[in-house]
C-alpha atoms as a PDB file:
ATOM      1  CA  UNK A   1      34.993 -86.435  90.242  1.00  0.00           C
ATOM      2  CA  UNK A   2      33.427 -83.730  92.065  1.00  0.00           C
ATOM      3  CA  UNK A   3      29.478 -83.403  93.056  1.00  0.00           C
ATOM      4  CA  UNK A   4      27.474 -80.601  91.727  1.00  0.00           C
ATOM      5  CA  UNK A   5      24.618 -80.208  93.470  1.00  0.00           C
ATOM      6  CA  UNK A   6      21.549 -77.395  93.327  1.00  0.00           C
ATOM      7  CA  UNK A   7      20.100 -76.124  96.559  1.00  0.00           C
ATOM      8  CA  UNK A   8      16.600 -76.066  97.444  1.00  0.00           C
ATOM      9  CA  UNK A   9      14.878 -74.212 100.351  1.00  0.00           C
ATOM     10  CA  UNK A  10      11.015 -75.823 100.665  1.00  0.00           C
ATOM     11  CA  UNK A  11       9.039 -73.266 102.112  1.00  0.00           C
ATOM     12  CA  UNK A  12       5.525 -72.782 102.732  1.00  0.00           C
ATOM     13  CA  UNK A  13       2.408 -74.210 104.741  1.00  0.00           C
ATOM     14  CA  UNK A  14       1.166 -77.786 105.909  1.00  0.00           C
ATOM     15  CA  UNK A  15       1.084 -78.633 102.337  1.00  0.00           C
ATOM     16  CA  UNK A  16       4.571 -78.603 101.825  1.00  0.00           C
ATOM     17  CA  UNK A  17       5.338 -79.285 105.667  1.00  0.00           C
ATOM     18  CA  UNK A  18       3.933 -82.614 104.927  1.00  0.00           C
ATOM     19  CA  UNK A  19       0.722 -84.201 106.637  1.00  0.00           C
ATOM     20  CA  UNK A  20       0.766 -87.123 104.475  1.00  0.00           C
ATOM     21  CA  UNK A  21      -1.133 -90.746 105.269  1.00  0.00           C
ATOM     22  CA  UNK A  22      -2.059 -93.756 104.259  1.00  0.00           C
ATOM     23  CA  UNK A  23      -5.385 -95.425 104.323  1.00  0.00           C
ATOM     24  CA  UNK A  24      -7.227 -98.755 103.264  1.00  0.00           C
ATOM     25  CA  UNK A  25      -8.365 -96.846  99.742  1.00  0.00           C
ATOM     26  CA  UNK A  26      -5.103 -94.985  99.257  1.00  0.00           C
ATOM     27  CA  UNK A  27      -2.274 -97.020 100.681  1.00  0.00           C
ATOM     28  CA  UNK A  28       0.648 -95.706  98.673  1.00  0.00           C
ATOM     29  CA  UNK A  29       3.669 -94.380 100.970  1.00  0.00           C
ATOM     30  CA  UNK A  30       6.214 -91.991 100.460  1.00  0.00           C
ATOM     31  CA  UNK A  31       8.973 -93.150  98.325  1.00  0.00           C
ATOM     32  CA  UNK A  32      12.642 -93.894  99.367  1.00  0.00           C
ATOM     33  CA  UNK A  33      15.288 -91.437  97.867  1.00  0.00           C
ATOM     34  CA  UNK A  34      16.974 -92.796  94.563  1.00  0.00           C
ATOM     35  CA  UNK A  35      20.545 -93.821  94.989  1.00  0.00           C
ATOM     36  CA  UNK A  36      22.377 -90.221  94.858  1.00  0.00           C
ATOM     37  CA  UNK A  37      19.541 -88.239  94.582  1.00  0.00           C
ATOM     38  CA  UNK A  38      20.024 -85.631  97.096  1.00  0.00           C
ATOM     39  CA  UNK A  39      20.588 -85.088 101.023  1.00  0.00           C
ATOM     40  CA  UNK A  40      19.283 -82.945 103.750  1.00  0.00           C
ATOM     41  CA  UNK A  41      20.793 -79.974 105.524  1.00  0.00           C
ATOM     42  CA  UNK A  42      18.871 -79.717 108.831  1.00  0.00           C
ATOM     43  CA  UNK A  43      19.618 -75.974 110.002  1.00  0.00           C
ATOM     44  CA  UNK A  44      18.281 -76.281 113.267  1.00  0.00           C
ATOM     45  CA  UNK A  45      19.079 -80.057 114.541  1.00  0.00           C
ATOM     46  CA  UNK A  46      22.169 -81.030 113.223  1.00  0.00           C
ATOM     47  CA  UNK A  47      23.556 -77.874 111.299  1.00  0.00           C
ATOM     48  CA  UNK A  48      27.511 -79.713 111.177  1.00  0.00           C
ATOM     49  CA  UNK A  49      26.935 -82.433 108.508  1.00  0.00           C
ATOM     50  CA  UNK A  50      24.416 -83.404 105.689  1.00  0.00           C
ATOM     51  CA  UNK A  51      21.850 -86.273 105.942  1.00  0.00           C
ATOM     52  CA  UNK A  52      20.526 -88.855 103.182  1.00  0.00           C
ATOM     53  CA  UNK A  53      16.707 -87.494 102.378  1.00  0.00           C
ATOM     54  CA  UNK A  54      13.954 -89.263 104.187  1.00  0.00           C
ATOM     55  CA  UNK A  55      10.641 -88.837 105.083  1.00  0.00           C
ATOM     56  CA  UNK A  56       9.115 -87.356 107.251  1.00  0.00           C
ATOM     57  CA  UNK A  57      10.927 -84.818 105.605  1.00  0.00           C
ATOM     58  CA  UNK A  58      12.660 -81.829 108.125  1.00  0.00           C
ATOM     59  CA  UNK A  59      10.671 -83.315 110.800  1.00  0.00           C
ATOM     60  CA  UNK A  60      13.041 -82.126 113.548  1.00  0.00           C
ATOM     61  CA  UNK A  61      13.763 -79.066 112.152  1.00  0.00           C
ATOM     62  CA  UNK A  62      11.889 -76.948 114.790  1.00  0.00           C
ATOM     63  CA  UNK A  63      12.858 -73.405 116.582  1.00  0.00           C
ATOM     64  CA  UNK A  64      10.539 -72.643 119.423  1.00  0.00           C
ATOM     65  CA  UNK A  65      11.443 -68.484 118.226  1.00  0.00           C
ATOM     66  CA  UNK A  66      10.616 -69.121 114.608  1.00  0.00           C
ATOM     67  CA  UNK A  67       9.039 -72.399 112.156  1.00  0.00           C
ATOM     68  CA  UNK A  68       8.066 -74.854 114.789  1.00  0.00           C
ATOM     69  CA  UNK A  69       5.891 -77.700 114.323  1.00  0.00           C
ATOM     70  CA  UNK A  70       6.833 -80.227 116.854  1.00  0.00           C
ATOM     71  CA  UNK A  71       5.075 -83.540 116.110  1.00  0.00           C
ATOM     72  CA  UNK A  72       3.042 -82.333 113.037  1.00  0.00           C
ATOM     73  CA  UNK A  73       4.953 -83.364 109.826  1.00  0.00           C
ATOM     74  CA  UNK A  74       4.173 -86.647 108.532  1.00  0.00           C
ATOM     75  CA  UNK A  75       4.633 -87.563 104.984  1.00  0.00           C
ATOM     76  CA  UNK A  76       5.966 -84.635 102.705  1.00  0.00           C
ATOM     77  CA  UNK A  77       5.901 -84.186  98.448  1.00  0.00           C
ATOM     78  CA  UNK A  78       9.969 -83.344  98.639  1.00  0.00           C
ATOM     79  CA  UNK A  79      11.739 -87.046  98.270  1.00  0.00           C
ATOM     80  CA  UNK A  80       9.104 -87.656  95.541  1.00  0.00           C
ATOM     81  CA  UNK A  81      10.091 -83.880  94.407  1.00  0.00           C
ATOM     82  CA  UNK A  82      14.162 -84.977  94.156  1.00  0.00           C
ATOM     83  CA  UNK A  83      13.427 -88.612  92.841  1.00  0.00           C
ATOM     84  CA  UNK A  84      11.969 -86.451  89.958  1.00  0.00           C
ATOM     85  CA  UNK A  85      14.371 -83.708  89.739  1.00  0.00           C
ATOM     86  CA  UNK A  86      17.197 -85.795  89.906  1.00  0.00           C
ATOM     87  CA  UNK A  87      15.993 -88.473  87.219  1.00  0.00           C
ATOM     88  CA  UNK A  88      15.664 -85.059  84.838  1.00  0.00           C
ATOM     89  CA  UNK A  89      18.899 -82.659  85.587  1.00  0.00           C
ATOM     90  CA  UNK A  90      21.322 -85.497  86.340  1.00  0.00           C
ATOM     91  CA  UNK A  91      22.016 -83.297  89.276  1.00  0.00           C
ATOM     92  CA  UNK A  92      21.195 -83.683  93.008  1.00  0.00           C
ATOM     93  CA  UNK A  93      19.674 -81.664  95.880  1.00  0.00           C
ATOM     94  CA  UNK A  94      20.727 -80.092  98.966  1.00  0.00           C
ATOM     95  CA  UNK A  95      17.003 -79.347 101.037  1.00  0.00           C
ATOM     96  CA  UNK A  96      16.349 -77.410 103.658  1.00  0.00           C
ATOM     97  CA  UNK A  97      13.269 -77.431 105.490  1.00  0.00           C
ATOM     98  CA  UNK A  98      11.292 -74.342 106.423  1.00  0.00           C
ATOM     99  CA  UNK A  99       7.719 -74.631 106.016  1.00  0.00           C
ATOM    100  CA  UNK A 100       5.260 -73.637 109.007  1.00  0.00           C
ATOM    101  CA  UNK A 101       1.488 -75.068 109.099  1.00  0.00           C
ATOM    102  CA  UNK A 102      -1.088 -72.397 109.188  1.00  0.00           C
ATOM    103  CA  UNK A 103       1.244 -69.593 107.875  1.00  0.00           C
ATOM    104  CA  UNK A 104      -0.400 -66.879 106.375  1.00  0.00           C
ATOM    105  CA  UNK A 105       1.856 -64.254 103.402  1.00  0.00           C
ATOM    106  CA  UNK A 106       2.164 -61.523 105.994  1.00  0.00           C
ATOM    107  CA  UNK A 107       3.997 -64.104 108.397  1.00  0.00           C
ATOM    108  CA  UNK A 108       6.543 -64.295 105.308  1.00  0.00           C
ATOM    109  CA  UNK A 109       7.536 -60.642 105.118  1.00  0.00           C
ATOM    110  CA  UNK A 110      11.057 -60.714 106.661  1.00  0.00           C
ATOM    111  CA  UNK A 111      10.393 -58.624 109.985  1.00  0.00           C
ATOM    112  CA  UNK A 112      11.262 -61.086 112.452  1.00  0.00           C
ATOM    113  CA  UNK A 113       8.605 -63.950 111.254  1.00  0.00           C
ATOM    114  CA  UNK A 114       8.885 -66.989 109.302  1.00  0.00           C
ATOM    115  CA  UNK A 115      10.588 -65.388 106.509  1.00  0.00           C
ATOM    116  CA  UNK A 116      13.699 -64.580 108.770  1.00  0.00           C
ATOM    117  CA  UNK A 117      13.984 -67.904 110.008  1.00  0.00           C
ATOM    118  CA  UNK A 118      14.009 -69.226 106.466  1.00  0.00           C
ATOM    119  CA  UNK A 119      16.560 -66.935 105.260  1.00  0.00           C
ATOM    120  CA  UNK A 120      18.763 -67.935 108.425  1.00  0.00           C
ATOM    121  CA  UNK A 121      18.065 -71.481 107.133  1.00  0.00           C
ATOM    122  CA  UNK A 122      19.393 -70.509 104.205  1.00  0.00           C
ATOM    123  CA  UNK A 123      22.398 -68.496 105.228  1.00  0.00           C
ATOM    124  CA  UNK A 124      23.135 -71.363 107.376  1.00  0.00           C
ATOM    125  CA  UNK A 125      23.545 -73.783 104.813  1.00  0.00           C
ATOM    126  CA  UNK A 126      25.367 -71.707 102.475  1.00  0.00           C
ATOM    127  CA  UNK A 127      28.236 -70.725 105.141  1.00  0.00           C
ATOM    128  CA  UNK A 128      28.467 -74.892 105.627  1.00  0.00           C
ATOM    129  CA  UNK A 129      28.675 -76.150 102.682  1.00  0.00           C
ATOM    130  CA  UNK A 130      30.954 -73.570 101.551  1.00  0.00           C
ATOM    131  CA  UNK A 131      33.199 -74.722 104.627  1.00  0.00           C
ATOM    132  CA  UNK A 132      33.144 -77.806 103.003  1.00  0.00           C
ATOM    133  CA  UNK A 133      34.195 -77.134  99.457  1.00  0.00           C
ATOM    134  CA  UNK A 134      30.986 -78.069  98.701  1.00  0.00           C
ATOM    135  CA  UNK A 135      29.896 -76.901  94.648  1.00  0.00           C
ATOM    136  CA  UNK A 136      26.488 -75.263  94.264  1.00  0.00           C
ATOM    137  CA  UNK A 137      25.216 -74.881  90.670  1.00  0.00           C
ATOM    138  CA  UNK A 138      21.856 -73.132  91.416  1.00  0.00           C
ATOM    139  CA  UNK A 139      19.472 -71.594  94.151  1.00  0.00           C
ATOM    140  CA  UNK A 140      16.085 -72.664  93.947  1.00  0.00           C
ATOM    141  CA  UNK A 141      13.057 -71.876  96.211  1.00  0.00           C
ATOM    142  CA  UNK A 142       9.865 -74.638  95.609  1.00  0.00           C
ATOM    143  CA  UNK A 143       7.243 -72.729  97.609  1.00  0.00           C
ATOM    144  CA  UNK A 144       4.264 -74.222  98.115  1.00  0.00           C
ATOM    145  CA  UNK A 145       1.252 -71.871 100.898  1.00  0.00           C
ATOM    146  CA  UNK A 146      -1.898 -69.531 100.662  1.00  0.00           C
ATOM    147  CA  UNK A 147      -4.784 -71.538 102.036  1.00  0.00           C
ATOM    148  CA  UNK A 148      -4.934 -70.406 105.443  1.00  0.00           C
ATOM    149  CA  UNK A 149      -4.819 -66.666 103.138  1.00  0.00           C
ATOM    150  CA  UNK A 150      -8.318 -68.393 101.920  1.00  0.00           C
ATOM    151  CA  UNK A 151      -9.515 -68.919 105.129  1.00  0.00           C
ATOM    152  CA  UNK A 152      -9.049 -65.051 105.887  1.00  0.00           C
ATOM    153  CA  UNK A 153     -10.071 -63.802 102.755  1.00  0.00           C
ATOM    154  CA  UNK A 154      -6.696 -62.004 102.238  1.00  0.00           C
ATOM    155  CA  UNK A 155      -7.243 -59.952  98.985  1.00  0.00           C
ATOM    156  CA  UNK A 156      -5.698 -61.164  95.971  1.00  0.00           C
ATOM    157  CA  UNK A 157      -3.555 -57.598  95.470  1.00  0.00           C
ATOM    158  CA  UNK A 158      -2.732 -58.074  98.939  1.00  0.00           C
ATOM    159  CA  UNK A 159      -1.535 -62.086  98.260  1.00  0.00           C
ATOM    160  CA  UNK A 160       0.637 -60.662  95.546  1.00  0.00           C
ATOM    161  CA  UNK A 161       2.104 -57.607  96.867  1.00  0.00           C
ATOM    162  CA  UNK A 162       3.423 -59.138 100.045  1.00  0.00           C
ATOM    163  CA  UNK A 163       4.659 -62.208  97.713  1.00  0.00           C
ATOM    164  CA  UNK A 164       6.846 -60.291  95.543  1.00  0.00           C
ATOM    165  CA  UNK A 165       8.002 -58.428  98.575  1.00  0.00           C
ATOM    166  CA  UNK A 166       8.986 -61.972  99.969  1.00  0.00           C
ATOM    167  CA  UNK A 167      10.523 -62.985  96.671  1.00  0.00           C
ATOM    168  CA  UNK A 168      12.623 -60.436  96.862  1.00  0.00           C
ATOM    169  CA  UNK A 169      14.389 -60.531 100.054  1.00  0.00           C
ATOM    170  CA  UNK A 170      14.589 -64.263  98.751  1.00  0.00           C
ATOM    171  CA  UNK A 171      16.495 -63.305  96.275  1.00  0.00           C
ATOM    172  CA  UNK A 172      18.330 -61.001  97.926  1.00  0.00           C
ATOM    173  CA  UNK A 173      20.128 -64.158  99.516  1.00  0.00           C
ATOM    174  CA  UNK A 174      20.952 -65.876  95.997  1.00  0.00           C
ATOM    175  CA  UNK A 175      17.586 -67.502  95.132  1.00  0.00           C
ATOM    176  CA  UNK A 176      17.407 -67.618  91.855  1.00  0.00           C
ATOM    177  CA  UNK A 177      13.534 -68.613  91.085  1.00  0.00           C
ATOM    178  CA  UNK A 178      10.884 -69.566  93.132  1.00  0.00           C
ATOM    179  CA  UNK A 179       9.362 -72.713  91.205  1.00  0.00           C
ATOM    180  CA  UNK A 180       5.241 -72.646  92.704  1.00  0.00           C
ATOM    181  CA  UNK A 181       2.966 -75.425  93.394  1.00  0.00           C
ATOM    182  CA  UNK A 182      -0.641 -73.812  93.691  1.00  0.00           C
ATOM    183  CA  UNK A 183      -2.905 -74.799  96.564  1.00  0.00           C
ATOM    184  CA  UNK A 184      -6.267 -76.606  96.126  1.00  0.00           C
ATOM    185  CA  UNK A 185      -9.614 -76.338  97.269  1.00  0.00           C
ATOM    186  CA  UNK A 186     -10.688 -76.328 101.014  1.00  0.00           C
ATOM    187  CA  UNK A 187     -13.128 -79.477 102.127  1.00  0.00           C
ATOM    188  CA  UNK A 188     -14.768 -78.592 104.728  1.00  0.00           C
ATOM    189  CA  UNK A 189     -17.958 -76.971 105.946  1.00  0.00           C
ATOM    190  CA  UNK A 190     -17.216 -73.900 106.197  1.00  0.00           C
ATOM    191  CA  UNK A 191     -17.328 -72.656 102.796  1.00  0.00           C
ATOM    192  CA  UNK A 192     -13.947 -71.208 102.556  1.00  0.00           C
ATOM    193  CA  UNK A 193     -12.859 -70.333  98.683  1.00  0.00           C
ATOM    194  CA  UNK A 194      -9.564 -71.005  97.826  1.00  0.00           C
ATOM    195  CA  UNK A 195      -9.945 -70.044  94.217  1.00  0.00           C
ATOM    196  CA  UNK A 196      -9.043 -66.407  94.802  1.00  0.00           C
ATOM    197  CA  UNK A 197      -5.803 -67.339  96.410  1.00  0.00           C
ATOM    198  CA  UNK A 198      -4.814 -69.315  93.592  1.00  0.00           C
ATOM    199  CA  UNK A 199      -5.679 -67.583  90.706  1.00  0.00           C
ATOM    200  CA  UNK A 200      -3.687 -64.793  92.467  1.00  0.00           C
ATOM    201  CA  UNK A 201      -0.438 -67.702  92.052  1.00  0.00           C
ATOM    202  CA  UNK A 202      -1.556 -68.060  88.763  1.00  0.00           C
ATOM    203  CA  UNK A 203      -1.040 -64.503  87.751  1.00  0.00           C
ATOM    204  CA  UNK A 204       2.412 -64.413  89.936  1.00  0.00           C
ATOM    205  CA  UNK A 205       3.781 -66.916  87.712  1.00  0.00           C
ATOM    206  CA  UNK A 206       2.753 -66.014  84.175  1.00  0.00           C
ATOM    207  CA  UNK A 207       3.433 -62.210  85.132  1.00  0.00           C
ATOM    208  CA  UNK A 208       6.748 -62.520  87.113  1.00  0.00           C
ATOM    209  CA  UNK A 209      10.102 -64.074  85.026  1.00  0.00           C
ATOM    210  CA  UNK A 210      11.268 -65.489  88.393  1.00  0.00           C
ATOM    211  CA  UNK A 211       8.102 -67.068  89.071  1.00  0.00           C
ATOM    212  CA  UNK A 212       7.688 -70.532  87.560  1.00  0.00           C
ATOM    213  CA  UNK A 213       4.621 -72.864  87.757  1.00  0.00           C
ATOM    214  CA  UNK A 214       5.866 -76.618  88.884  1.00  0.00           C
ATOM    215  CA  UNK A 215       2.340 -77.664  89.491  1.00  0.00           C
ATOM    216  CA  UNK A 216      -1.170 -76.642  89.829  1.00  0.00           C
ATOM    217  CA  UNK A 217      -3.053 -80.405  90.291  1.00  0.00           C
ATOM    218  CA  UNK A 218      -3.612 -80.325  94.607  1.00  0.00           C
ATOM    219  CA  UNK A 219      -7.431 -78.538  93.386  1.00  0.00           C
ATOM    220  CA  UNK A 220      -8.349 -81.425  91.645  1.00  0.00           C
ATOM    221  CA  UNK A 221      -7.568 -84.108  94.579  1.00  0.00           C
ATOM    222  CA  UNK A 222     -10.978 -82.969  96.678  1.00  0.00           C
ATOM    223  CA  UNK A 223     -13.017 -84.754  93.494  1.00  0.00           C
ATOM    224  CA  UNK A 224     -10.563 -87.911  93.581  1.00  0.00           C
ATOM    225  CA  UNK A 225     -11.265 -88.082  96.883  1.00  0.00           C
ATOM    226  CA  UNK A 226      -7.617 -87.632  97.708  1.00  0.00           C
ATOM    227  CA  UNK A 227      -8.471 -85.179 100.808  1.00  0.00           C
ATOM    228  CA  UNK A 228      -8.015 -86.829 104.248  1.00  0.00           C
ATOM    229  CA  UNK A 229      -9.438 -83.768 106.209  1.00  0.00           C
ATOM    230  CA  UNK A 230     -10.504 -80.384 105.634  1.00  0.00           C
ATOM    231  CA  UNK A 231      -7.439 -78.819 104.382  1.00  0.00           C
ATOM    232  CA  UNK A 232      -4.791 -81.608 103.975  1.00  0.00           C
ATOM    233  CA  UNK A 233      -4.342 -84.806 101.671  1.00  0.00           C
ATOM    234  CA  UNK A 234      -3.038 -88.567 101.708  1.00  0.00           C
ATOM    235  CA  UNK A 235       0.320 -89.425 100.590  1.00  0.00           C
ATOM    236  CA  UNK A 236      -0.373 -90.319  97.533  1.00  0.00           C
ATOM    237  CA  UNK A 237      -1.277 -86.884  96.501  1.00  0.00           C
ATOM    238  CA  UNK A 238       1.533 -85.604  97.641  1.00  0.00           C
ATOM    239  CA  UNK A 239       3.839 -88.311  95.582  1.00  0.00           C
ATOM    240  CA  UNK A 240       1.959 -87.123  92.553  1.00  0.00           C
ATOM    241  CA  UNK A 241       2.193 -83.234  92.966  1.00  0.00           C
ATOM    242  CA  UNK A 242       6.213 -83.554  94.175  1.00  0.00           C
ATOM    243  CA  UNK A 243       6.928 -85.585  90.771  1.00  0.00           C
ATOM    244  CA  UNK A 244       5.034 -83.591  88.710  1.00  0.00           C
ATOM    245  CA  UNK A 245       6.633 -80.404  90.033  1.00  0.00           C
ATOM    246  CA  UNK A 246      10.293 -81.840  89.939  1.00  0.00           C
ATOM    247  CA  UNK A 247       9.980 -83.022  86.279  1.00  0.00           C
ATOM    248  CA  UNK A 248       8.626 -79.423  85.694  1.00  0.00           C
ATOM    249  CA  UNK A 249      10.994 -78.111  87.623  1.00  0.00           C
ATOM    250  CA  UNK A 250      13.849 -80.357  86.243  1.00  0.00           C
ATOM    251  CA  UNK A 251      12.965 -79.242  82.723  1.00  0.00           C
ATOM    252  CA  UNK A 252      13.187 -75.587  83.446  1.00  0.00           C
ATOM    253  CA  UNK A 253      16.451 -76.101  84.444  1.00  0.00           C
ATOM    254  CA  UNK A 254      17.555 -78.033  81.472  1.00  0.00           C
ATOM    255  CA  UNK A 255      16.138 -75.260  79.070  1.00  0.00           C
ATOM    256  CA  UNK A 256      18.376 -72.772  80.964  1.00  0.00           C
ATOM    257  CA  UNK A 257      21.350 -75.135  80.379  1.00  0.00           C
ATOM    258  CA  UNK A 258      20.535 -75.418  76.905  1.00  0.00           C
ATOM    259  CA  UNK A 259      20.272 -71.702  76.445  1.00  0.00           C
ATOM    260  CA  UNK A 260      23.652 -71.523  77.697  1.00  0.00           C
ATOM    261  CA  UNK A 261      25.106 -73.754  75.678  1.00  0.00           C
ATOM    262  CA  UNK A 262      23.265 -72.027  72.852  1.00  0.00           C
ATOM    263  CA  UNK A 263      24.525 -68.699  73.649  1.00  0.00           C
ATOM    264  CA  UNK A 264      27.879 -69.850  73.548  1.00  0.00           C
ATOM    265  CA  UNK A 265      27.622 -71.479  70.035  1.00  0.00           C
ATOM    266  CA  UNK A 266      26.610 -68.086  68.945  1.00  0.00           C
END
């Protein structure tokens, strides 16, 4: 029987990059991908076959002319992400890593930046596993970035305007929603305030149909004491915010199947 899977490009900052640890207080690792869960297409290292998902997730995937973090990606939310969504949809994931620590929105406007790389990502893996008779049910983008936005003060108009304008050359390529994880709160000394960035996501995704909130817990981690530095947190923050976005994410998918199957009834 054939596999169906749903593709997923994880984009973003060092939250979704992955800078997870362990520790004496918090020693919870990232988990091992469930038997058939999903696998990896790695655009940039080894763009002629698919690899089983493990962590540190896309941790090779680095282009010295576009997302490069040599060195820097540790433990990542995305197995703990497609444990999740596979447990809810029954169906598994493709990933491809393109996240870039530090990124701010106007490096994601498609004009040579971190957007283009992405979308060559993405055009990448489409071309191979269509070479390979390889079925793709849906398009998904989990995007998870704005804090270094914080640090600048970017507006919140701004934040949005130059979001939508990256959603759309997104979709442009076949994404079909962008499923967002908010960012949290910074935890440092220099007083940054994050809360203007992420009330900004908040409005993108009850305001935009193709914008769907997957999670909005990493602002509560700094008072769990879940931080490890100033901007970053231990792995077992990201385990929680990658489930809790892939069973979100996993039952907007089913409502659109059952919708279907409604429509047809009718």
């Amino acid at each position: 029987m054939e596999t169906i899977y749903d593709l997923f490009l994880f984009c973003g900052q060092t939250n979704m990059a992955g800078r997870g640890e362990t520790s004496e207080q918090w020693p919870e690792t990232a988990p091992v991908l469930a038997p058939g869960a999903g696998l990896e297409y790695r655009a940039i290292s080894d763009p002629k076959c698919l690899h089983t998902v493990e962590e540190p997730f896309g941790v090779n995937e680095n282009n010295p002319e576009g997302i490069d973090e040599p060195g820097m990606k540790t433990g990542s939310m995305v197995t703990a992400f497609i444990n999740a969504y596979y447990a809810k949809t029954g169906t598994p994931v493709i990933g491809v890593s393109a996240s870039k620590g530090g990124s701010i929105i106007r490096e994601w406007q498609g004009d040579g930046d971190y957007l283009s790389d992405a979308l060559a990502r993405f055009q990448r893996a489409k071309r191979y596993l269509k070479t390979q008779h390889i079925t793709i049910r849906h398009r998904y983008l989990l995007w998870c970035q704005g804090e270094s936005d914080g640090d600048l003060g970017t507006s919140p108009d701004d934040y949005k305007d130059r979001f939508c304008h990256m959603l759309s050359l997104f979709k442009q390529e076949g994404i079909e929603t962008c499923f967002l994880i908010t960012i949290g709160e910074y935890n440092g000394e220099k007083g940054f305030d994050y809360s203007v960035i992420r009330r900004a996501q908040l409005q993108l995704a009850s305001g935009h149909e193709d914008v769907q909130l997957v999670c909005d817990e990493f602002h509560k981690m700094r008072s769990r004491g879940l931080m490890k530095d100033d901007f970053h947190y231990y792995q077992k923050a990201y385990n929680e915010v990658g489930t809790a976005a892939g069973n979100k994410a996993g039952e907007f998918v089913n409502g659109l199947r059952q919708r279907g199957a409604s429509e047809l009834v009718q």
